[in-house]
N, C-alpha and C. Protein backbone atom coordinates (compact mmCIF):
# COMPACT_ATOMS: atom_id res chain seq x y z
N UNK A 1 -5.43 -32.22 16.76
CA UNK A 1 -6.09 -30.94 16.49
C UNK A 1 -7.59 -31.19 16.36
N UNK A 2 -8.05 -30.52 16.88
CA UNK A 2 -9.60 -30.57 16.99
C UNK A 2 -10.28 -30.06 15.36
N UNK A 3 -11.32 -30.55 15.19
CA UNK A 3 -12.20 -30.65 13.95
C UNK A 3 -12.22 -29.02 13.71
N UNK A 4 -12.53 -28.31 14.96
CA UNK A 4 -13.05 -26.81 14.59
C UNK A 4 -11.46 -26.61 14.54
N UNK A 5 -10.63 -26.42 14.80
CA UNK A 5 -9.41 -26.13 14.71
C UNK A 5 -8.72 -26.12 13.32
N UNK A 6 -9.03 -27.63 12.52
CA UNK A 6 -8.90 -27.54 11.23
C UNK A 6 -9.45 -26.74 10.19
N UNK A 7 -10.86 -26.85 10.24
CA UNK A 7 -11.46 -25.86 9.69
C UNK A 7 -11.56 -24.36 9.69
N UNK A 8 -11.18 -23.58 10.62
CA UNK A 8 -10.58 -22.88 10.55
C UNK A 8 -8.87 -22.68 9.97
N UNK A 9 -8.40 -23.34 10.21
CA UNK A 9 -7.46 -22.95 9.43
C UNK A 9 -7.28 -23.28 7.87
N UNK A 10 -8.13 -24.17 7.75
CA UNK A 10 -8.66 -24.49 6.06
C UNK A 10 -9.24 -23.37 5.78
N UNK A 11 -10.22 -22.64 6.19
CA UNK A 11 -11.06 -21.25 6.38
C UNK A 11 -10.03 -20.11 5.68
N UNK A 12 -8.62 -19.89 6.72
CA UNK A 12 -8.04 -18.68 6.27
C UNK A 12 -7.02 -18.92 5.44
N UNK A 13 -6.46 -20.51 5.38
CA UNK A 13 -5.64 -20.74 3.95
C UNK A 13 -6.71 -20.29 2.79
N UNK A 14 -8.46 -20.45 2.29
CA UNK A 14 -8.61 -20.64 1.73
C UNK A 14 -8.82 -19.03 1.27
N UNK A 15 -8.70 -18.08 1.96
CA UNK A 15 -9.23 -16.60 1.94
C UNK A 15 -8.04 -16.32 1.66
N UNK A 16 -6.79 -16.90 2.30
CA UNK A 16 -5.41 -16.20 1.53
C UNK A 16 -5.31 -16.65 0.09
N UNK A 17 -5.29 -17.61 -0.15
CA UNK A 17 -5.64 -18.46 -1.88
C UNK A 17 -6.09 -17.21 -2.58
N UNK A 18 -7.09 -16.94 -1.98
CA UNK A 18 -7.98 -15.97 -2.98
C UNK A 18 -7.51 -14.46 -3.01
N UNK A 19 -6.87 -14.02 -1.71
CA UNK A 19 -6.09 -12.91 -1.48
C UNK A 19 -4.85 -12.86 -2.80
N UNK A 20 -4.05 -14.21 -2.59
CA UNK A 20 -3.33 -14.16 -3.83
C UNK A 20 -3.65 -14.39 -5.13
N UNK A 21 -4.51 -15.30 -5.14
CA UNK A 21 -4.65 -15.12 -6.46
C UNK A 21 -5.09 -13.85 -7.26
N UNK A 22 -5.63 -13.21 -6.53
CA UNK A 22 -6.58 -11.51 -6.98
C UNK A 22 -5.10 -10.86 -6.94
N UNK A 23 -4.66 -10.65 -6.14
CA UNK A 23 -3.41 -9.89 -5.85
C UNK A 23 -2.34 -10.71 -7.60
N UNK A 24 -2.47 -11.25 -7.38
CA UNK A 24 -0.96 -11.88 -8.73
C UNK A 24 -1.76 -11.71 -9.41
N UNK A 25 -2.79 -12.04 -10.39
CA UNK A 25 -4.24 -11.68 -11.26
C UNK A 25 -4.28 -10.02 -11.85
N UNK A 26 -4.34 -9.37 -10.41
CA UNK A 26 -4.15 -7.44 -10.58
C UNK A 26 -2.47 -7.40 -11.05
N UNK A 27 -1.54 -7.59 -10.35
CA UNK A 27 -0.30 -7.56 -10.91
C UNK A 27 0.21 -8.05 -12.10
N UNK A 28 -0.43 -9.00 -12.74
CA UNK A 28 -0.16 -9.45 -14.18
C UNK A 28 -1.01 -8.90 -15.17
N UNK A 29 -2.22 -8.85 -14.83
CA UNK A 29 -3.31 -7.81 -15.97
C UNK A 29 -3.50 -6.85 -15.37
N UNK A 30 -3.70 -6.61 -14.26
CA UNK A 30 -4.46 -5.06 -14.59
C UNK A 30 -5.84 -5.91 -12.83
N UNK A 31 -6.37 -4.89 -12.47
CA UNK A 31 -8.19 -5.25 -11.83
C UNK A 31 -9.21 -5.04 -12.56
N UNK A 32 -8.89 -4.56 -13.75
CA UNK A 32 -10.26 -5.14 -14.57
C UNK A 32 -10.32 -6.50 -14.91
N UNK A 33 -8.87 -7.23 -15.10
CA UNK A 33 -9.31 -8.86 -14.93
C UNK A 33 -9.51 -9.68 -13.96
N UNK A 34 -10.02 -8.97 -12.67
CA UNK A 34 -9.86 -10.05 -10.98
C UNK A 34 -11.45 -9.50 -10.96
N UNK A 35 -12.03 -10.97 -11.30
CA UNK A 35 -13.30 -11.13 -11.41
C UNK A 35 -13.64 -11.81 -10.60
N UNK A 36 -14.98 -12.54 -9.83
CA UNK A 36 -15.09 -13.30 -8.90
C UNK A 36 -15.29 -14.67 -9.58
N UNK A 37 -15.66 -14.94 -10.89
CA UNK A 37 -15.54 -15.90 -11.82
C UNK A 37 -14.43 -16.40 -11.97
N UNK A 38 -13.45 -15.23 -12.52
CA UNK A 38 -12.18 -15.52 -12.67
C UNK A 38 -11.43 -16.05 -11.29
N UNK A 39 -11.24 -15.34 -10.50
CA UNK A 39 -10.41 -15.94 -9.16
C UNK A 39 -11.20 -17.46 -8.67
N UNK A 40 -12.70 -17.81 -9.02
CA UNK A 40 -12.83 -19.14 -8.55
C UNK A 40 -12.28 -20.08 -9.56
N UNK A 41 -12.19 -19.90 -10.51
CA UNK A 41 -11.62 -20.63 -11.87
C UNK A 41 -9.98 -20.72 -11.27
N UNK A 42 -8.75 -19.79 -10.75
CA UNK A 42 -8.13 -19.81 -10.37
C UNK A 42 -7.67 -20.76 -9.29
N UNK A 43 -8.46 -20.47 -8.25
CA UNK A 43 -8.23 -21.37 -6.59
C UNK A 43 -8.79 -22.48 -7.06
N UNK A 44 -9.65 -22.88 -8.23
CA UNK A 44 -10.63 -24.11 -8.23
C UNK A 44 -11.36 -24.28 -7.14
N UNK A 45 -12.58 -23.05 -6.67
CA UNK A 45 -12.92 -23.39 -5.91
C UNK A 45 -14.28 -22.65 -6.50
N UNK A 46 -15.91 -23.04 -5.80
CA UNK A 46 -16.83 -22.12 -6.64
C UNK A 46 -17.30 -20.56 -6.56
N UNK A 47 -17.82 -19.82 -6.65
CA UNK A 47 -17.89 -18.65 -6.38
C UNK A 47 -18.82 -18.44 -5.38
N UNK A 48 -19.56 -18.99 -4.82
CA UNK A 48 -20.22 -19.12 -3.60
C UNK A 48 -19.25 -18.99 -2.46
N UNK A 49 -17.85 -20.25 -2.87
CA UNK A 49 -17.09 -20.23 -2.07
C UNK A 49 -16.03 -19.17 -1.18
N UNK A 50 -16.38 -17.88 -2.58
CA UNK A 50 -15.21 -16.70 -2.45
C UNK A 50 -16.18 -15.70 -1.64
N UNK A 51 -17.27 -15.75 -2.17
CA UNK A 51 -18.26 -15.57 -1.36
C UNK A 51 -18.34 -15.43 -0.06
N UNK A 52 -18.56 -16.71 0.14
CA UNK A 52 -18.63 -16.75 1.84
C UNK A 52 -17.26 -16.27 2.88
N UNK A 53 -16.29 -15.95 1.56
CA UNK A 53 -14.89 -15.00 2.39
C UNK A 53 -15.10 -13.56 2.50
N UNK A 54 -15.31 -13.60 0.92
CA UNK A 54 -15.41 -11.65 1.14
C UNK A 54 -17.00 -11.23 0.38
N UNK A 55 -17.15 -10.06 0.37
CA UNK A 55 -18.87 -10.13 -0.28
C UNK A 55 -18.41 -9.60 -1.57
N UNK A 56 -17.75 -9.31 -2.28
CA UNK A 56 -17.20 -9.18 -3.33
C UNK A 56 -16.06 -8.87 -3.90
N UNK A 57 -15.73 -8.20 -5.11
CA UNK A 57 -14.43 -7.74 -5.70
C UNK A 57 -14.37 -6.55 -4.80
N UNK A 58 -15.00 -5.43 -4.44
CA UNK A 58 -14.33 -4.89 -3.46
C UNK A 58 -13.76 -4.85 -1.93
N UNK A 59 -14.04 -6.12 -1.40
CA UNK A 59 -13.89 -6.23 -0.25
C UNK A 59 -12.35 -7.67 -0.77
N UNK A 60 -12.52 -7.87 -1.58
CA UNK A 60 -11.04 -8.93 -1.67
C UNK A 60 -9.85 -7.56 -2.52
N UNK A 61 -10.46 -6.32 -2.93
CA UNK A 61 -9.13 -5.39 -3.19
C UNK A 61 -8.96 -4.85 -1.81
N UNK A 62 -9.83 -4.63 -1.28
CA UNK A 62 -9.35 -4.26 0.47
C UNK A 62 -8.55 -4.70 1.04
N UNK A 63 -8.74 -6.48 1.03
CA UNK A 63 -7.76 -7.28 1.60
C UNK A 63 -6.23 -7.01 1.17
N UNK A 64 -6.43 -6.82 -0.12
CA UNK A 64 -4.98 -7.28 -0.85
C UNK A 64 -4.59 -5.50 -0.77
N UNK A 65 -5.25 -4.72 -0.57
CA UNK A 65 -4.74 -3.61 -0.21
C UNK A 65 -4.36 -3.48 1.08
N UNK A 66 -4.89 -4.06 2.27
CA UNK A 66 -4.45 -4.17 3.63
C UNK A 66 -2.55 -4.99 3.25
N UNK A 67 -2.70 -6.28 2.90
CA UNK A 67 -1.48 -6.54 2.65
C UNK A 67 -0.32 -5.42 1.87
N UNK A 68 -0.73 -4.75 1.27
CA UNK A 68 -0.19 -4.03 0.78
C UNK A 68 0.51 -3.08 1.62
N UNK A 69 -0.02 -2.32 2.50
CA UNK A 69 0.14 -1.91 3.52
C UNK A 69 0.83 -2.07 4.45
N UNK A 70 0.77 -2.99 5.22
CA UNK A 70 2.08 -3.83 5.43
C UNK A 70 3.22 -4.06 4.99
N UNK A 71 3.35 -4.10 3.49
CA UNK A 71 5.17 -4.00 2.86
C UNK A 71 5.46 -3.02 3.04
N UNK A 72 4.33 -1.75 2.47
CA UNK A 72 4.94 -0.59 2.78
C UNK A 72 5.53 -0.24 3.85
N UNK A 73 5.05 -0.46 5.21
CA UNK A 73 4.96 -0.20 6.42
C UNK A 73 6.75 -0.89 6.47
N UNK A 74 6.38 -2.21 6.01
CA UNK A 74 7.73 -2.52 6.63
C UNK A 74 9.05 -2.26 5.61
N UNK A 75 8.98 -1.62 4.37
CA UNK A 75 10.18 -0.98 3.54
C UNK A 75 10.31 0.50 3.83
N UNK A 76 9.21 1.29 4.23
CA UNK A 76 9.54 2.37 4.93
C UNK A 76 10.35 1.95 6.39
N UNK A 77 9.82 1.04 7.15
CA UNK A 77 10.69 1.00 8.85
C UNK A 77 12.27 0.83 7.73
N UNK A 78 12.24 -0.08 7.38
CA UNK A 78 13.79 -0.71 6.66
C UNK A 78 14.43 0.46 6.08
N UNK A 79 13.78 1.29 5.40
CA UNK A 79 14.50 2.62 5.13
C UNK A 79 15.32 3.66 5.38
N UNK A 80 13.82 4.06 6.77
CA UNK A 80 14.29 4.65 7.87
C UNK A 80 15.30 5.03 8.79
N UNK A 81 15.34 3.17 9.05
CA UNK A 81 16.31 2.60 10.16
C UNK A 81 17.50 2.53 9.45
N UNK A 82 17.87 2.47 8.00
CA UNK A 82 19.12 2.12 7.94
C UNK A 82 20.09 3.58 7.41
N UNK A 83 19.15 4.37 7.06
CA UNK A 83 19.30 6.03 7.02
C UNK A 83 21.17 6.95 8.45
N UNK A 84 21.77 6.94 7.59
CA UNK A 84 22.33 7.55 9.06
C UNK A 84 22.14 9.02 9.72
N UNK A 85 21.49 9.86 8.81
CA UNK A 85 21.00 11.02 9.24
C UNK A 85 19.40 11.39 9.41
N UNK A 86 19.08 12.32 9.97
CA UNK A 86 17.78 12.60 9.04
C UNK A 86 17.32 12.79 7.84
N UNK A 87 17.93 13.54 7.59
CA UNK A 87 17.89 14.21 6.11
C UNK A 87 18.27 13.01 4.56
N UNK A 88 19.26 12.14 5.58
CA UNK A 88 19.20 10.84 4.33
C UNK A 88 17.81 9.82 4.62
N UNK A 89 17.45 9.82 5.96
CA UNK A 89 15.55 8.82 6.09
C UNK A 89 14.94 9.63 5.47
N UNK A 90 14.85 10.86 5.42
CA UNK A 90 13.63 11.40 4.08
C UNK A 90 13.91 10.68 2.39
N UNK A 91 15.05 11.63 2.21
CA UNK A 91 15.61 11.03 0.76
C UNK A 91 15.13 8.96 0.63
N UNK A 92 15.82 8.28 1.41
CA UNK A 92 15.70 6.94 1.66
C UNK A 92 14.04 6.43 1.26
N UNK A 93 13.40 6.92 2.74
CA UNK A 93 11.94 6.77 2.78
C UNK A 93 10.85 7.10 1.47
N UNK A 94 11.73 8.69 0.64
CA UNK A 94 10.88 8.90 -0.28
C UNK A 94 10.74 7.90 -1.40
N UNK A 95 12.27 6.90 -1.52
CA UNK A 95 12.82 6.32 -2.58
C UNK A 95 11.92 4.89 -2.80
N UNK A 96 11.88 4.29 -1.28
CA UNK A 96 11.49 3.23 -0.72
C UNK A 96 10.03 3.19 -0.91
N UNK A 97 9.17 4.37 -0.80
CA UNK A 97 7.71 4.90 -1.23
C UNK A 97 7.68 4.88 -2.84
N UNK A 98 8.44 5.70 -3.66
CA UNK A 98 8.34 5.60 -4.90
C UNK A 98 8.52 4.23 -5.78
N UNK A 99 9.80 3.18 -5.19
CA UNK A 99 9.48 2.07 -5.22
C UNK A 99 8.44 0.93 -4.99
N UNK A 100 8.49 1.00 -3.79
CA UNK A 100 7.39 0.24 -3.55
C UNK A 100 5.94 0.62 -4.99
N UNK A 101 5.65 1.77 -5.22
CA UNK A 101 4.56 2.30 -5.94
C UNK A 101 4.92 1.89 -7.43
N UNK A 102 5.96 1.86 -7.74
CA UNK A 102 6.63 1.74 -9.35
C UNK A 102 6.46 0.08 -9.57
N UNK A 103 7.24 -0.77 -8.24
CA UNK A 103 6.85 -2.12 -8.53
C UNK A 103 6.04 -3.19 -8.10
N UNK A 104 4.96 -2.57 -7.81
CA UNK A 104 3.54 -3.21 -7.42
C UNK A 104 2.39 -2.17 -8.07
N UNK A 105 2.20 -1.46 -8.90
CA UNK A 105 1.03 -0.58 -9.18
C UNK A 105 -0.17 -1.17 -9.00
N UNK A 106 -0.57 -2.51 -9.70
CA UNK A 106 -1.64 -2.54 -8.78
C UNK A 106 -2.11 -2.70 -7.75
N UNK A 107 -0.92 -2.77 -6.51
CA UNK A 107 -1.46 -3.29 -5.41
C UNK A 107 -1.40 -1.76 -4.61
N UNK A 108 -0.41 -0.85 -5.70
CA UNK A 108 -0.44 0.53 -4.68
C UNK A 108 -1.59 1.44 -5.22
N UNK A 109 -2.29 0.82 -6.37
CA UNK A 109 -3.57 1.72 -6.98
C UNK A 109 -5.05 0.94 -6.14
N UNK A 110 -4.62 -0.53 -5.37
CA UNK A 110 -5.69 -0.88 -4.53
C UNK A 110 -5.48 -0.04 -3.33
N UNK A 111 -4.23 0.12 -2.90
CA UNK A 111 -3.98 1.29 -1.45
C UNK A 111 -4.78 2.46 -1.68
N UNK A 112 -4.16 2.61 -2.64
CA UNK A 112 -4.65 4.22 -2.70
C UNK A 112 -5.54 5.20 -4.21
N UNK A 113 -5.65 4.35 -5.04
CA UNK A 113 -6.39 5.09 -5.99
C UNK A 113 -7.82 4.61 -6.25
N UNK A 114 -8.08 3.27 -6.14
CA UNK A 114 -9.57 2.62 -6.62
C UNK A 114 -10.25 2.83 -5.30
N UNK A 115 -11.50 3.01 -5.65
CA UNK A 115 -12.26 2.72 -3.98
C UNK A 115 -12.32 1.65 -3.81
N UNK A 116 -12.02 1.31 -2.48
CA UNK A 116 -12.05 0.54 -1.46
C UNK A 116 -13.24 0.50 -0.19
N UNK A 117 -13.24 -0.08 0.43
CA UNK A 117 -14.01 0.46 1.65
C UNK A 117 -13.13 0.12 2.93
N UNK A 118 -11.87 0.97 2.82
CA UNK A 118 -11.34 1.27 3.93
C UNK A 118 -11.16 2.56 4.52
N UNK A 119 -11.14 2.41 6.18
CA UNK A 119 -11.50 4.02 6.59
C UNK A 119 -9.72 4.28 6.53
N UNK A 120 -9.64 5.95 6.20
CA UNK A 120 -8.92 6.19 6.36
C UNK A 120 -8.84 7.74 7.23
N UNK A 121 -7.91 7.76 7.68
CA UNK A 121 -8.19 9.17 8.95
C UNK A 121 -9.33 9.16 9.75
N UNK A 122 -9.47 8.11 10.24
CA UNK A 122 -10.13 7.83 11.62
C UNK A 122 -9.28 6.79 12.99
N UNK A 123 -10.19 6.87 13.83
CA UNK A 123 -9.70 5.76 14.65
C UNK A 123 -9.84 4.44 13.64
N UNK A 124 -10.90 3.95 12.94
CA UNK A 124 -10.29 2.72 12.63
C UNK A 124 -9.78 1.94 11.21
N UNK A 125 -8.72 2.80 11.30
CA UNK A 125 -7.94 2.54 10.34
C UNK A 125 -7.37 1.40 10.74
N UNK A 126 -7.18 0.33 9.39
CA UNK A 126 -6.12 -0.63 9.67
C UNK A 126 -4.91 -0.40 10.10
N UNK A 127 -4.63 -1.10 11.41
CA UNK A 127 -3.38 -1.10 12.02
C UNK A 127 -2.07 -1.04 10.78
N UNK A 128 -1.97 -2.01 10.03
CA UNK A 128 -0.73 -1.81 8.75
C UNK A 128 -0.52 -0.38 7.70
N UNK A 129 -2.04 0.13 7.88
CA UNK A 129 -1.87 1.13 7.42
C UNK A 129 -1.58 2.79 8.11
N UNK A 130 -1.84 2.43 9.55
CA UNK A 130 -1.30 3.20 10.38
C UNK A 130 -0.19 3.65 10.82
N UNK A 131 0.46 1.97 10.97
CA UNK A 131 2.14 1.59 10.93
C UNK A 131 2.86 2.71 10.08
N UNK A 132 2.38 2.21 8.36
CA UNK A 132 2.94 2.82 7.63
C UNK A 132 2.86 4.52 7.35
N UNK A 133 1.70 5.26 7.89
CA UNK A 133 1.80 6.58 8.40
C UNK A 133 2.65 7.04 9.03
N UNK A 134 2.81 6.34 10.40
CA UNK A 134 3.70 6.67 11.09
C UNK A 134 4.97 6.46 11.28
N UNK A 135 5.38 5.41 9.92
CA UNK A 135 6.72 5.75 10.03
C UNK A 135 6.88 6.91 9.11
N UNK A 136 5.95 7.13 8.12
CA UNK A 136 6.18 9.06 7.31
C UNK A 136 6.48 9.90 8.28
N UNK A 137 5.90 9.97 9.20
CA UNK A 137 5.47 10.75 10.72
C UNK A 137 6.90 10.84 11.59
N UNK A 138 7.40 10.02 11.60
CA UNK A 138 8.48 9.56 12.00
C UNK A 138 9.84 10.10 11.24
N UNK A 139 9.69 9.88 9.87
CA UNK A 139 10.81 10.10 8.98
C UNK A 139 10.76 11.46 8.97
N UNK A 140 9.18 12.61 9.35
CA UNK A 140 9.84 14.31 9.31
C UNK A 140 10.15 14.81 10.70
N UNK A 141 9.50 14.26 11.45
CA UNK A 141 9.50 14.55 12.75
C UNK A 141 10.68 15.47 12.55
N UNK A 142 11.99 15.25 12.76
CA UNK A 142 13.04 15.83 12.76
C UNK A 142 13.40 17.05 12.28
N UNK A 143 12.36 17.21 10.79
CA UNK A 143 11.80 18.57 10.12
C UNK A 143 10.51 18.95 10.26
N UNK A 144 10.03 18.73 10.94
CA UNK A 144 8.64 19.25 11.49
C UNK A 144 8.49 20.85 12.36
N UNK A 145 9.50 20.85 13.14
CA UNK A 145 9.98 21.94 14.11
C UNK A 145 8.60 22.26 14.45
N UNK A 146 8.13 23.13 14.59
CA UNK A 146 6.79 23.83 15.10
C UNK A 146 5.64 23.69 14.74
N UNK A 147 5.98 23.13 13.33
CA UNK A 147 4.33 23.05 12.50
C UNK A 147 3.99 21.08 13.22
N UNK A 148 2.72 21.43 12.62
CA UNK A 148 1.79 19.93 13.56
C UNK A 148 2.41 19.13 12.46
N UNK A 149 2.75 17.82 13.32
CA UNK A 149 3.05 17.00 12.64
C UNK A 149 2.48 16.01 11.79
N UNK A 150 1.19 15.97 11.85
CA UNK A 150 0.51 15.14 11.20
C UNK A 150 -0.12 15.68 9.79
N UNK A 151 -0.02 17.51 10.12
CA UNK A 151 -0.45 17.97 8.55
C UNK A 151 0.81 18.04 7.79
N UNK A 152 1.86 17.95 8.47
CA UNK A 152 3.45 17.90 7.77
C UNK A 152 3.39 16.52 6.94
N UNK A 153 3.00 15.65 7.63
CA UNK A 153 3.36 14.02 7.42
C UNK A 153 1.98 13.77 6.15
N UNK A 154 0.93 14.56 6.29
CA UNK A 154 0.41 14.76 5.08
C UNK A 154 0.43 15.00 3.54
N UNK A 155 1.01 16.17 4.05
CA UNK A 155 1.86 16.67 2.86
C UNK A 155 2.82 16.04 1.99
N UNK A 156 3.78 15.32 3.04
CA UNK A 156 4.74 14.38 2.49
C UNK A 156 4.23 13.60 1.54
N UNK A 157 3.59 12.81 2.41
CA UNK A 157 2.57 11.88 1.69
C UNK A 157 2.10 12.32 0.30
N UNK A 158 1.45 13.17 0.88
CA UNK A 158 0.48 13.77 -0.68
C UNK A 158 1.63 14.28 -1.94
N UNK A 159 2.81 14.67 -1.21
CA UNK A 159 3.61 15.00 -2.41
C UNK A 159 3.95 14.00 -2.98
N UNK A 160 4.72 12.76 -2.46
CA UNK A 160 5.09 11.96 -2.98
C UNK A 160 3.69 11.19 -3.97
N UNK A 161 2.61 10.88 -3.26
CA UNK A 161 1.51 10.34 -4.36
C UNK A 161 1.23 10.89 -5.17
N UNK A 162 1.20 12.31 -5.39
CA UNK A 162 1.42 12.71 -6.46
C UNK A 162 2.34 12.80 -7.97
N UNK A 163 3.26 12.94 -6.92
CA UNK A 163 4.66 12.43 -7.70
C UNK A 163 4.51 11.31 -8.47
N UNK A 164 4.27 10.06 -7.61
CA UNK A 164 3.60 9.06 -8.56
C UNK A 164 2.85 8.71 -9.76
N UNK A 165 1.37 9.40 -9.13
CA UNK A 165 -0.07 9.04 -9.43
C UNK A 165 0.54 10.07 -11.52
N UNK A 166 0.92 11.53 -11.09
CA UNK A 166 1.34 12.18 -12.23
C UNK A 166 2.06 11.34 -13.26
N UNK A 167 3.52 10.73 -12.67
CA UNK A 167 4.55 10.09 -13.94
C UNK A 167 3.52 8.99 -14.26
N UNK A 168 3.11 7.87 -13.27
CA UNK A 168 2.68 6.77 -13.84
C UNK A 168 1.50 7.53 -14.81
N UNK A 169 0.66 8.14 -14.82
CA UNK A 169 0.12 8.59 -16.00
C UNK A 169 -0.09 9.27 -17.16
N UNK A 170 1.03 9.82 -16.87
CA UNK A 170 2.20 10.39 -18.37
C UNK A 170 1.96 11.85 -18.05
N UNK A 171 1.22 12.60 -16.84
CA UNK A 171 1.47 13.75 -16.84
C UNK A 171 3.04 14.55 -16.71
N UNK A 172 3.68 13.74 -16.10
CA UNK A 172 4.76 14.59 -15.89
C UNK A 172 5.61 13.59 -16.46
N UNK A 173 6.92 14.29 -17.33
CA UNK A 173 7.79 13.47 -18.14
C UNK A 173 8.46 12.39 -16.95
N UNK A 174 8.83 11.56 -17.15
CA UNK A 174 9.50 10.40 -16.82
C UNK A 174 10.97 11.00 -16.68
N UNK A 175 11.55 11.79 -17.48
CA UNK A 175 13.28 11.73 -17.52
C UNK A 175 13.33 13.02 -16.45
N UNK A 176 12.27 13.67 -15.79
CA UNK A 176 12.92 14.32 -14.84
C UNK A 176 12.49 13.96 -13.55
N UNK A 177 11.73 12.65 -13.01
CA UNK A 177 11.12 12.02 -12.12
C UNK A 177 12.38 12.42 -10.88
N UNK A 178 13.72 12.04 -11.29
CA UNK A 178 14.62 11.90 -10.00
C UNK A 178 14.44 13.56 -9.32
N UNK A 179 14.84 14.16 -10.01
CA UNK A 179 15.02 15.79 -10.03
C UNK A 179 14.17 16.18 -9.08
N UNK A 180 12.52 16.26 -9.58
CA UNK A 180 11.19 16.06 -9.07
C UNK A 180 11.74 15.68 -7.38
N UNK A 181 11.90 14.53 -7.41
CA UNK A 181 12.06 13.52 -5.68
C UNK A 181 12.58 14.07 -5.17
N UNK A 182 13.87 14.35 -5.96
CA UNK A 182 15.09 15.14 -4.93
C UNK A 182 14.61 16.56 -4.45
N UNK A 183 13.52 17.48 -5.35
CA UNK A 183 13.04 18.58 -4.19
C UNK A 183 12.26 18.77 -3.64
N UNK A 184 11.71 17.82 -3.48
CA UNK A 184 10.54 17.14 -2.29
C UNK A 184 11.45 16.90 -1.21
N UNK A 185 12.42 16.22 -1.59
CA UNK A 185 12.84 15.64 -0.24
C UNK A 185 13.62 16.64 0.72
N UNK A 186 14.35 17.78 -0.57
CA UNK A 186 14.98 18.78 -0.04
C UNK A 186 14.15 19.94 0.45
N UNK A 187 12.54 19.80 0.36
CA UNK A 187 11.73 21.01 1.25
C UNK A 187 11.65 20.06 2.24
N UNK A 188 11.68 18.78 2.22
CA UNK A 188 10.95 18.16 3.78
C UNK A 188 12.15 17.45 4.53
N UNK A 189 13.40 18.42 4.28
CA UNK A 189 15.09 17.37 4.78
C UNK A 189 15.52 18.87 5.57
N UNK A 190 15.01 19.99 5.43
CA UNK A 190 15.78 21.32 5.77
C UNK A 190 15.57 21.13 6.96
């Protein structure tokens, strides 16, 4: 293997290091403790070093929000696909969304609640996070009938993050969360 060959791949082991460590760091405390101090103290590496990966704490929650993106993407396809009706890939998909959000919060409050500097609703959106649109897109299609599908697949969306963003912050009681899902899923399953 050639010299530049190594180094590069020393390069993006050392940016994933730091991807995880920020990522397990946010999942055990919280992102008020994924500091750029803190994560070089972590990788043992210096802060110059994290540096020269990302230009700061918001561009390494990007990252670990791009990854994020990607599970989703791929526990929504897994949802989907194993659904035998339509109307059970909504229910499924919504479950698989509310999960995913319940057992990663901070990595689904780097997706979607802290700023980031990722585009979203443009052409260049990250591909993983596109994926995972379109399998929402995908899961109403079937209940979409006439209306556009992408302000349908919005909606979804937005209901369910809401759904979320509300219980996880004590607006809406916790003991009727299922209830809640189930008539979401039953306006977007008809």
């Amino acid at each position: 293997m050639s010299t530049h060959g190594r180094r590069e791949r020393e390069r993006a082991e050392r940016e994933q290091a730091i991807i995880t460590a920020a990522r397990d760091l946010a999942l055990a405390e919280g992102w008020d403790a994924v500091t750029t101090r803190r994560l070089a103290a972590e990788i043992e590496y210096s802060q110059p070093v994290l540096y020269s990966h990302f230009k700061g704490k918001d561009a390494i929650m990007a990252a670990v929000a791009v990854e994020g993106f990607a599970e989703l993407a791929t526990a929504l396809v897994s949802a989907r696909a194993s659904a035998p009706d339509p109307r059970q890939a909504v229910a499924d998909v919504a479950a698989a969304y509310v999960a995913f959000a319940q057992q990663r919060p901070a990595i689904y409050d780097a997706m979607f609640t802290l700023a980031v500097d990722l585009p979203f609703a443009t052409q260049d959106v990250p591909t993983d996070l596109a994926r995972g649109f379109a399998e929402l897109a995908e899961t109403v299609r079937p209940v979409a009938a006439d209306d556009d599908l992408e302000t349908v697949t919005e909606t979804f969306w937005a209901g369910l993050h809401g759904l979320v963003t509300l219980m996880r912050s004590g607006r809406l009681r916790r003991a009727d969360h299922d209830r809640r899902l189930a008539v979401l899923v039953d306006r977007f399953s008809r």
